[in-house]
Each structure stands twice: as structure tokens, then as C-alpha cells.
N, C-alpha and C. Protein backbone atom coordinates (compact mmCIF):
# COMPACT_ATOMS: atom_id res chain seq x y z
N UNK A 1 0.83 -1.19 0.00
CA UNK A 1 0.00 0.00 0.00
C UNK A 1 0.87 1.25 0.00
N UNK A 2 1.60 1.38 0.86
CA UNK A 2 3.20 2.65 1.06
C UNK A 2 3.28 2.67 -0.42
N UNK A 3 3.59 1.72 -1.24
CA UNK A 3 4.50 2.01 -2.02
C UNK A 3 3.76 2.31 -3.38
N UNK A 4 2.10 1.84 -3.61
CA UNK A 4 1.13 2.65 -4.51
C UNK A 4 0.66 3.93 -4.20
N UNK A 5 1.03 4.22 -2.76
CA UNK A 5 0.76 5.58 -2.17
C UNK A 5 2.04 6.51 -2.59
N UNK A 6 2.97 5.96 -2.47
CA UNK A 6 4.39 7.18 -2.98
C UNK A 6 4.47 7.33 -3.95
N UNK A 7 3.88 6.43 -5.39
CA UNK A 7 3.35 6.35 -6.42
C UNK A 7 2.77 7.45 -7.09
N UNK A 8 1.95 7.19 -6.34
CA UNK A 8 0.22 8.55 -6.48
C UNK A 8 0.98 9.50 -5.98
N UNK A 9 1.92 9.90 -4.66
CA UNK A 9 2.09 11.13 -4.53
C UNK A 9 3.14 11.54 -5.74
N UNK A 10 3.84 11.24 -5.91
CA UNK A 10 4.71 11.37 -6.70
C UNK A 10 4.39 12.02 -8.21
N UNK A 11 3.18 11.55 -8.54
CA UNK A 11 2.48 11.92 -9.88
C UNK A 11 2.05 13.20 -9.37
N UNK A 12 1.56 13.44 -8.01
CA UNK A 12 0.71 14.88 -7.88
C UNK A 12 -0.25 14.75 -8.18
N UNK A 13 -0.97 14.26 -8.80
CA UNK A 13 -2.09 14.72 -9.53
C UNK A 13 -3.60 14.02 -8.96
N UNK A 14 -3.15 12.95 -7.69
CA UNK A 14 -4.31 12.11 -7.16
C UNK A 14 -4.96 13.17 -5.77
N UNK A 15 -5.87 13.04 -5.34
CA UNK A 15 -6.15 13.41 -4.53
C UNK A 15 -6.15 12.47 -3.46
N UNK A 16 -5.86 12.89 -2.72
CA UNK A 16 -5.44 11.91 -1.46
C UNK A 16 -6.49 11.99 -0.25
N UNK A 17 -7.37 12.90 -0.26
CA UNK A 17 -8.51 13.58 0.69
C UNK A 17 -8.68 12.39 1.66
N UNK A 18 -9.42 11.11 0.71
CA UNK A 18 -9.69 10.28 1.12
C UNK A 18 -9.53 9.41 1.81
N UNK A 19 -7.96 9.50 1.33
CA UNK A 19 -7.02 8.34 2.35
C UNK A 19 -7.03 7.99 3.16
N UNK A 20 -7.69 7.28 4.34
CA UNK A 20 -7.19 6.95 5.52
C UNK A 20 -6.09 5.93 6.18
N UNK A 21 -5.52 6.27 7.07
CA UNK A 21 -4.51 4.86 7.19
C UNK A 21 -5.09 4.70 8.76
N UNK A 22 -6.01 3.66 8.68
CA UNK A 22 -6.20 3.14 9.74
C UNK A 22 -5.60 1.76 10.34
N UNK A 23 -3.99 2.05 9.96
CA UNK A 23 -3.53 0.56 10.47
C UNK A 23 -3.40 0.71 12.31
N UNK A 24 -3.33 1.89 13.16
CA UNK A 24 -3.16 1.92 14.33
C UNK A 24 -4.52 1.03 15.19
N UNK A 25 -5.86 1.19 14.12
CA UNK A 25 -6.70 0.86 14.37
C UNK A 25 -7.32 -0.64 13.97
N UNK A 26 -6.92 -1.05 13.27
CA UNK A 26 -7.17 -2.54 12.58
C UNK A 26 -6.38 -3.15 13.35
N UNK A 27 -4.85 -2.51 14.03
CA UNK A 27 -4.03 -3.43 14.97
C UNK A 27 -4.27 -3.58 15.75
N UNK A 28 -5.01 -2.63 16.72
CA UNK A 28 -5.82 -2.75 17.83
C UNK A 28 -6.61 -3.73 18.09
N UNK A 29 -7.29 -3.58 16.88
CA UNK A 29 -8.70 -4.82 16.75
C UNK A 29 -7.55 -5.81 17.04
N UNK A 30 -6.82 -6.13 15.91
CA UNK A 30 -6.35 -7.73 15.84
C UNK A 30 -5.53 -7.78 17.47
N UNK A 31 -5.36 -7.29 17.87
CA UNK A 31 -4.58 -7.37 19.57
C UNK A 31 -5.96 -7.79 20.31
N UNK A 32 -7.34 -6.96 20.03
CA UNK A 32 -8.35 -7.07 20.90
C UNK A 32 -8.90 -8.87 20.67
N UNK A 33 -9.25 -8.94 19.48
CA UNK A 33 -9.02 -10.06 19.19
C UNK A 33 -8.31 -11.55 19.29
N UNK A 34 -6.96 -11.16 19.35
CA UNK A 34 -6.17 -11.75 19.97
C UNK A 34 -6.20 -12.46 21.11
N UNK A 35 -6.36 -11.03 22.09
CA UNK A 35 -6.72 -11.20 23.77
C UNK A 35 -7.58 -12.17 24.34
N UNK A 36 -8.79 -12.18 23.37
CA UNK A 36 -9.98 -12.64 23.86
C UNK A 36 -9.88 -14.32 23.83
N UNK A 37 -8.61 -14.89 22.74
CA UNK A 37 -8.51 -15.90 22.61
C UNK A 37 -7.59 -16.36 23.40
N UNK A 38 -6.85 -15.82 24.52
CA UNK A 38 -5.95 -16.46 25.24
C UNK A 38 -6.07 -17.12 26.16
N UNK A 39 -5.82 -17.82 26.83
CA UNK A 39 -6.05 -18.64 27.80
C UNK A 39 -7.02 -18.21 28.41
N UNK A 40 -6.48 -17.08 29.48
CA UNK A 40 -7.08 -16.36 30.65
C UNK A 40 -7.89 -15.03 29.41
N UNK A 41 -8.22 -15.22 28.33
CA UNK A 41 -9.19 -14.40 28.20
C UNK A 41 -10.76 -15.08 27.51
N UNK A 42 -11.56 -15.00 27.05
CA UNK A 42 -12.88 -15.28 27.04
C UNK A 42 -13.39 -16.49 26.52
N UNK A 43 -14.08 -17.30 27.57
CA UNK A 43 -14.21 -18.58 27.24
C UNK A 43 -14.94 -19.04 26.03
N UNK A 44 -15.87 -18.01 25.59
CA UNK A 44 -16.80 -18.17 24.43
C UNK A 44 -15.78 -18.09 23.18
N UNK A 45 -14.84 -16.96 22.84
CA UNK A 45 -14.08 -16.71 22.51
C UNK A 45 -12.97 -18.05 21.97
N UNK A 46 -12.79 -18.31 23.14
CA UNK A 46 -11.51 -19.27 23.29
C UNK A 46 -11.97 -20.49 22.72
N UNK A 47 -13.63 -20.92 22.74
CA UNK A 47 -14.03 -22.09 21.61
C UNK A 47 -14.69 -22.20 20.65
N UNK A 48 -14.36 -21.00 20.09
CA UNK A 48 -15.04 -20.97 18.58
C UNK A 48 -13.91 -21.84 17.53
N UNK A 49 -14.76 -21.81 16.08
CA UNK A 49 -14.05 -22.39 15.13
C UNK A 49 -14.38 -21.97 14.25
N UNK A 50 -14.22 -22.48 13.17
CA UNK A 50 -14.37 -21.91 11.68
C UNK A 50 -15.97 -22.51 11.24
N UNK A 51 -16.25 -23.72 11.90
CA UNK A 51 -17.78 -23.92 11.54
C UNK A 51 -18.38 -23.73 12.71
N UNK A 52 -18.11 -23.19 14.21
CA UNK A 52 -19.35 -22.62 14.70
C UNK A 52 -19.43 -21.37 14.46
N UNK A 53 -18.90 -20.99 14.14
CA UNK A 53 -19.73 -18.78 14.22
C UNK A 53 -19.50 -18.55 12.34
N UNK A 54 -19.68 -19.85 11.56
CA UNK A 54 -19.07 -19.74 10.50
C UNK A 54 -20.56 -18.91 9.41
N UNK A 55 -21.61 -18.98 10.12
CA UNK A 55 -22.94 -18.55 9.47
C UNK A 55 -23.16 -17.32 10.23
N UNK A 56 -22.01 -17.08 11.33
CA UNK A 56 -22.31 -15.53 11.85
C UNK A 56 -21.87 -14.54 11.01
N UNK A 57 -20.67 -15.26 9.68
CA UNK A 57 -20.40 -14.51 9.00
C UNK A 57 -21.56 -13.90 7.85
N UNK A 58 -21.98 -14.26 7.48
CA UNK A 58 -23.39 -14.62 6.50
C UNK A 58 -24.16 -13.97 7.18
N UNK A 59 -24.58 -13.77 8.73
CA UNK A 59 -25.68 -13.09 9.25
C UNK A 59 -25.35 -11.60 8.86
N UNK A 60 -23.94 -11.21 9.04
CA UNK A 60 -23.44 -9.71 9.97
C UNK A 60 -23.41 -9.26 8.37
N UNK A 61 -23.38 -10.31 7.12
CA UNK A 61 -22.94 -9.64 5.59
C UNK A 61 -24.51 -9.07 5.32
N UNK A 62 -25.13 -9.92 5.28
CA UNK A 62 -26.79 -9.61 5.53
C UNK A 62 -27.29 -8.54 6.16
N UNK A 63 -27.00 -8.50 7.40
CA UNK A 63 -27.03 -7.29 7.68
C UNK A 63 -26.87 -5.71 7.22
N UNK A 64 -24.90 -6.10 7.12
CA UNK A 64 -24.64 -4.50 6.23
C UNK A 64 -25.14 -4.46 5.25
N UNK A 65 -25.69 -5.60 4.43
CA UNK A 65 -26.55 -5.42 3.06
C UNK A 65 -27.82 -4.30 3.44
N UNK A 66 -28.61 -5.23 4.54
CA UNK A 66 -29.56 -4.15 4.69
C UNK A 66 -29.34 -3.03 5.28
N UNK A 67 -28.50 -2.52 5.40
CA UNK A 67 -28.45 -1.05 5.99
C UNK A 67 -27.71 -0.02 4.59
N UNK A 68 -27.13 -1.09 3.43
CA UNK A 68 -26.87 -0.10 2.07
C UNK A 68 -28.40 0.00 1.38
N UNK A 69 -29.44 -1.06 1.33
CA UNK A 69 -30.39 -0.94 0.88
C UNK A 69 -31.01 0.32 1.50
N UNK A 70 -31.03 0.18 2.38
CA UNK A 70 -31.80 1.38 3.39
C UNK A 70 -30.91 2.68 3.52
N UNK A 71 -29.85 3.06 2.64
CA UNK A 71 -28.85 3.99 2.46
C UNK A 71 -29.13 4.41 4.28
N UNK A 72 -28.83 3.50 5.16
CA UNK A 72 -28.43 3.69 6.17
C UNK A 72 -26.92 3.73 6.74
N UNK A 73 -26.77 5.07 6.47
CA UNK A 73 -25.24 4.71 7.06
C UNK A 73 -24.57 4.81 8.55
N UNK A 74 -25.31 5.42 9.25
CA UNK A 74 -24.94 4.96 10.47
C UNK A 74 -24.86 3.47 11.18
N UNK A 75 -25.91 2.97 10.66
CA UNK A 75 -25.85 1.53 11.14
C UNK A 75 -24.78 0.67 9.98
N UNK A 76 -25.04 1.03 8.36
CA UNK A 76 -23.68 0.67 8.01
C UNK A 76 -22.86 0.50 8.84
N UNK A 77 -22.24 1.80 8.87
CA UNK A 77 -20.71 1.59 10.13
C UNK A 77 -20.92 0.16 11.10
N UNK A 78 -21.59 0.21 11.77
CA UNK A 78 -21.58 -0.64 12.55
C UNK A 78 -21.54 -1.94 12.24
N UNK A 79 -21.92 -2.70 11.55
CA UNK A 79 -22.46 -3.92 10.28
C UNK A 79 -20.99 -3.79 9.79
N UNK A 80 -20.30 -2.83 9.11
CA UNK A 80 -19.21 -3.63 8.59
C UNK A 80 -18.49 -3.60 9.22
N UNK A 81 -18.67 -2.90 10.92
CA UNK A 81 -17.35 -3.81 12.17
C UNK A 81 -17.53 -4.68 12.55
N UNK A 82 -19.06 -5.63 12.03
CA UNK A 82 -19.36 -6.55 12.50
C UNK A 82 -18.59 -7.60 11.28
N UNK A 83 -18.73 -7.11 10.19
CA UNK A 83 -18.20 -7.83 9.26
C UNK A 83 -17.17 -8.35 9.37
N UNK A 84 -16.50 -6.94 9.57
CA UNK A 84 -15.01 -6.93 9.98
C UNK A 84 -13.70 -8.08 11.10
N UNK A 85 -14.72 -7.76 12.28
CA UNK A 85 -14.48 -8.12 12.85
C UNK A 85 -14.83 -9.88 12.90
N UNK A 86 -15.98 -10.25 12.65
CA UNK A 86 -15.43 -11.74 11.54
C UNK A 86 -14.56 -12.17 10.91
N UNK A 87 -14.04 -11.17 9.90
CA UNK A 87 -13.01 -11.63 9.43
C UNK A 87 -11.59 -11.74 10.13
N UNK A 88 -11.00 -10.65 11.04
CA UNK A 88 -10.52 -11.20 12.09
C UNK A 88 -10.39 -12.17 12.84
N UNK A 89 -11.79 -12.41 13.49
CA UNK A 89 -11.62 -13.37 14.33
C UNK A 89 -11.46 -14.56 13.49
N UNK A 90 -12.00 -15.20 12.09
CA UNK A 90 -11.82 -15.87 11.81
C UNK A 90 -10.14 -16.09 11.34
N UNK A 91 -9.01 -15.32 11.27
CA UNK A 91 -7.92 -15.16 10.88
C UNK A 91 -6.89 -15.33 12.02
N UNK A 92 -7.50 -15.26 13.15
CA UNK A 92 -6.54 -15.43 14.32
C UNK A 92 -6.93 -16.93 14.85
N UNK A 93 -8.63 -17.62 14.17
CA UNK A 93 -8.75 -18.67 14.94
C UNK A 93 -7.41 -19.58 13.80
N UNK A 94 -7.51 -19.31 12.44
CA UNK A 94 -6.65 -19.90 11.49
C UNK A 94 -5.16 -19.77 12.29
N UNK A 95 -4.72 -18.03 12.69
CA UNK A 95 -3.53 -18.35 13.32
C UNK A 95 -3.00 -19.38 14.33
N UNK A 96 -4.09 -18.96 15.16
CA UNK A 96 -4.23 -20.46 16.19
C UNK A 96 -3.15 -22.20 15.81
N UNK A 97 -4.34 -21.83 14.46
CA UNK A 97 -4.04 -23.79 14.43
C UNK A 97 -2.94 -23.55 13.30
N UNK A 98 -2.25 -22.75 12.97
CA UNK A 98 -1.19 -22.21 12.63
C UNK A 98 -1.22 -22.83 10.82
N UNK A 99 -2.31 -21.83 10.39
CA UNK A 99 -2.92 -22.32 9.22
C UNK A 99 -2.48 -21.06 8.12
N UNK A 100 -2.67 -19.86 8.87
CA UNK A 100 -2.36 -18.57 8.11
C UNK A 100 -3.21 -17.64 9.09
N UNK A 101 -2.57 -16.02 8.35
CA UNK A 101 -2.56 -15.15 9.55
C UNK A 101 -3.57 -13.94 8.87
N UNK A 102 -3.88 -13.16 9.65
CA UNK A 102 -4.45 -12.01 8.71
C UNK A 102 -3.77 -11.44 7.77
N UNK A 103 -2.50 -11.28 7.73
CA UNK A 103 -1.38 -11.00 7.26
C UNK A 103 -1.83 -11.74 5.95
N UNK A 104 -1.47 -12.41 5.88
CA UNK A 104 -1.66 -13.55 4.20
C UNK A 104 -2.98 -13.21 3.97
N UNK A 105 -3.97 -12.91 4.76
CA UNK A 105 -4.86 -12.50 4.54
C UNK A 105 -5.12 -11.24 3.34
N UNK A 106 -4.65 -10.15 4.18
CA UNK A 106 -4.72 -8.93 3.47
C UNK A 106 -3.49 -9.06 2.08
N UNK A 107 -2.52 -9.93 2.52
CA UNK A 107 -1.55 -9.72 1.34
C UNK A 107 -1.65 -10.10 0.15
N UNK A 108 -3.01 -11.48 0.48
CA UNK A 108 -3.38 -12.40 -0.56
C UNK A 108 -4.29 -11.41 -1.90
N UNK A 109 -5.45 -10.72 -0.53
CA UNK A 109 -6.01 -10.19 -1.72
C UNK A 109 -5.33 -9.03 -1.99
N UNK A 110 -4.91 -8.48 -1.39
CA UNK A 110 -4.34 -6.86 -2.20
C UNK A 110 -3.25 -7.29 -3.61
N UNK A 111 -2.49 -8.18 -3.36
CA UNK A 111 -2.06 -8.99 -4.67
C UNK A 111 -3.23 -9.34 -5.80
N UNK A 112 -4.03 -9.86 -5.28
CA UNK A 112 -4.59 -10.16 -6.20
C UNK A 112 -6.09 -8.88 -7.02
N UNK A 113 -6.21 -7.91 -5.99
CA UNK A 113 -6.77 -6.52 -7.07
C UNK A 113 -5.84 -5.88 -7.75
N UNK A 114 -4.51 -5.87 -7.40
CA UNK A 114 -3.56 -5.42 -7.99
C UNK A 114 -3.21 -6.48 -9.68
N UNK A 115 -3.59 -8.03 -9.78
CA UNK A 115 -3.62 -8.92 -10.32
C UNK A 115 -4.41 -8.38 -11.73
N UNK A 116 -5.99 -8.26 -10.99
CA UNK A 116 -7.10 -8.02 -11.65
C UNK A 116 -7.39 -6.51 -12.05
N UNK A 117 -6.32 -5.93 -11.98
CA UNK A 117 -6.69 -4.57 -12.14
C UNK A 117 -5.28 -3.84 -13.18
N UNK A 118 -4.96 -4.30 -14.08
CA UNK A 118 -3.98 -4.36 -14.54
C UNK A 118 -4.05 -2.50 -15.46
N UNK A 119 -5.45 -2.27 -15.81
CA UNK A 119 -5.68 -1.39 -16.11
C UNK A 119 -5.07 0.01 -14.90
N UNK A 120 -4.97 -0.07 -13.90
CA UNK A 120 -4.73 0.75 -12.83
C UNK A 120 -3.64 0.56 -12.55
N UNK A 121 -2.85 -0.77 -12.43
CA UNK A 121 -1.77 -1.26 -11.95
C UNK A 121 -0.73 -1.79 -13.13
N UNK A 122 -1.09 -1.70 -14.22
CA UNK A 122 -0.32 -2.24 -15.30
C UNK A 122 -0.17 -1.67 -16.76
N UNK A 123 -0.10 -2.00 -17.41
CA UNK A 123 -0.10 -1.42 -19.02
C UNK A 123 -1.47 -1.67 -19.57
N UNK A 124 -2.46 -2.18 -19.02
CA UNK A 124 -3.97 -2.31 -19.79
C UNK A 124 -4.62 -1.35 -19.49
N UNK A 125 -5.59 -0.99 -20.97
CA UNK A 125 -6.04 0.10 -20.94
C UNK A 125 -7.80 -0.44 -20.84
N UNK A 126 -8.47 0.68 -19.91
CA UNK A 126 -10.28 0.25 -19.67
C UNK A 126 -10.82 1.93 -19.33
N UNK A 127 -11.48 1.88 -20.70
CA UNK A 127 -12.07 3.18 -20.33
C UNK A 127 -13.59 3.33 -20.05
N UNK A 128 -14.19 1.99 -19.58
CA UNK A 128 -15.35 2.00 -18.93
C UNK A 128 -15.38 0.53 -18.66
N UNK A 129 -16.74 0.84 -17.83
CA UNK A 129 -16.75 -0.63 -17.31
C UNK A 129 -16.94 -1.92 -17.62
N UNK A 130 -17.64 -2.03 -18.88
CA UNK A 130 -17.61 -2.73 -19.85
C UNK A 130 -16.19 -3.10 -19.53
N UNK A 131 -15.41 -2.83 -20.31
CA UNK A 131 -13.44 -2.43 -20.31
C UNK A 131 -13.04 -3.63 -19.30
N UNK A 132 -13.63 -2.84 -17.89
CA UNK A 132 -12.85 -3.17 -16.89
C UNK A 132 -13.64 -4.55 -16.28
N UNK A 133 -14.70 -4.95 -16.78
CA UNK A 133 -15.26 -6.57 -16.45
C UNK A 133 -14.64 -7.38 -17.19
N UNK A 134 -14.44 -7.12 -18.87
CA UNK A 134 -13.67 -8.06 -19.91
C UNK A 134 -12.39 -8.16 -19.30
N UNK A 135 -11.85 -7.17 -18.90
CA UNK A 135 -9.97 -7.54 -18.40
C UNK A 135 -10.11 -8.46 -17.18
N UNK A 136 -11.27 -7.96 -16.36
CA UNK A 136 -11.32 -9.01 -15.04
C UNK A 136 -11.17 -10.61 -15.47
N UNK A 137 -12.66 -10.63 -16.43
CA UNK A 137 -12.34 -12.01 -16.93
C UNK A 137 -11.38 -12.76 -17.10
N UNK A 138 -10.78 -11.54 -18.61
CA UNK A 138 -9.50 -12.40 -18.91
C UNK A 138 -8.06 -12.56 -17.85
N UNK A 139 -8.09 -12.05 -17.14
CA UNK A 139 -7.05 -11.92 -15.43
C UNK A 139 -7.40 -12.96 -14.70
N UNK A 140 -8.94 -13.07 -14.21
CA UNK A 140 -9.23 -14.63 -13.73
C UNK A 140 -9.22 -15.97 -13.72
């Protein structure tokens, strides 16, 4: 990410407004997360798996669905920390059994939009979306 960001600054010409770098905060989570799975921290916590809370993921996606339908965005927010935070927990229960980490997580896919996006990230050219579904294809 640093290094598509020094990228963009470098050109000048992106606006950056948007940017947030909330890694102080995603680390937090994954520490909070963490915690809850340790010995001496939460017993509910400490026996989950990948197939019991595995349809909690599916509930909390459902959810933030209905709160974009309902251009609700306050409860958005909330729904995709629920999301979120699924995906976490499911990434530390993987760390656990020493399967893979959030880390491979995020690295897997950011490789791979960077993969599928060759138009942004590469020499292919997509000047609409049309454009940019045919390159997906052919990338997949």
C-alpha cells in the first residue's frame, strides 16, 4: 500500500482527501481479538471455530446489506465492524491452528486486485466498465 501511495504522490495529480490509514486501528482490533482468545481471556471466545460462528459470518454480511439498501449509514458503520471483525476473528482462529494469519490475509487479496486490475496497476487500458469486467475475466 506505502508504495502505490508514494506512487500517487509522486504523480501529484491524485487526490489523497480520502485516504485513511487506519492501520493503528485494525491493529488494535487484531490485539483485541487476539486477547480474547488467550487462555485467561474469554471462554466463548476461546471455543469458537471456523464452523461454529461460521454462518455468523453470512448473518453480519446480511445485515450491512440491509443497511446499504436502506442507504443507512450509520448503522452501516456498525455492520461492517461486524463484518469486519469476523473476518478477524476468523484469521486469528486460522492463526491459532497455525494455518495462516491475517497478514496472508490482506496480502493475498491486495495482490490479487492489484492482479485483476492491470488497467490501474499495469499497461492495460479500460475506459469503462464494460473495459474493466472483460480484463477481469481475462485476469481470472
Amino acid at each position: 500500500m506505502a508504495q502505490h501511495m508514494a506512487q500517487q504522490n509522486a504523480e501529484g495529480s491524485r487526490d489523497l482527501s480520502t485516504l485513511v490509514d487506519a492501520s493503528a486501528e485494525l491493529q488494535h482490533l487484531v490485539q483485541t481479538i487476539w486477547r480474547l482468545r488467550q487462555p485467561d481471556g474469554c471462554p466463548w471466545d476461546r471455543e469458537q471455530t471456523h464452523r461454529s460462528i461460521g454462518k455468523n459470518m453470512i448473518e453480519e454480511a446480511y445485515e450491512a446489506l440491509d443497511c446499504i439498501e436502506a442507504d443507512d449509514a450509520t448503522h452501516l458503520r456498525e455492520e461492517l465492524g461486524d463484518v469486519l471483525m469476523q473476518v478477524v476473528l476468523h484469521a486469528q482462529i486460522a492463526a491459532d491452528a497455525g494455518e495462516f494469519t491475517l497478514a496472508d490475509v490482506a496480502r493475498d487479496i491486495d495482490a490479487k486486485l492489484i492482479r485483476r486490475h492491470p488497467h490501474v496497476f499495469g499497461d492495460a487500458d479500460a475506459d469503462n466498465p464494460d473495459e474493466v469486467l472483460k480484463i477481469w475475466d481475462e485476469v481470472k
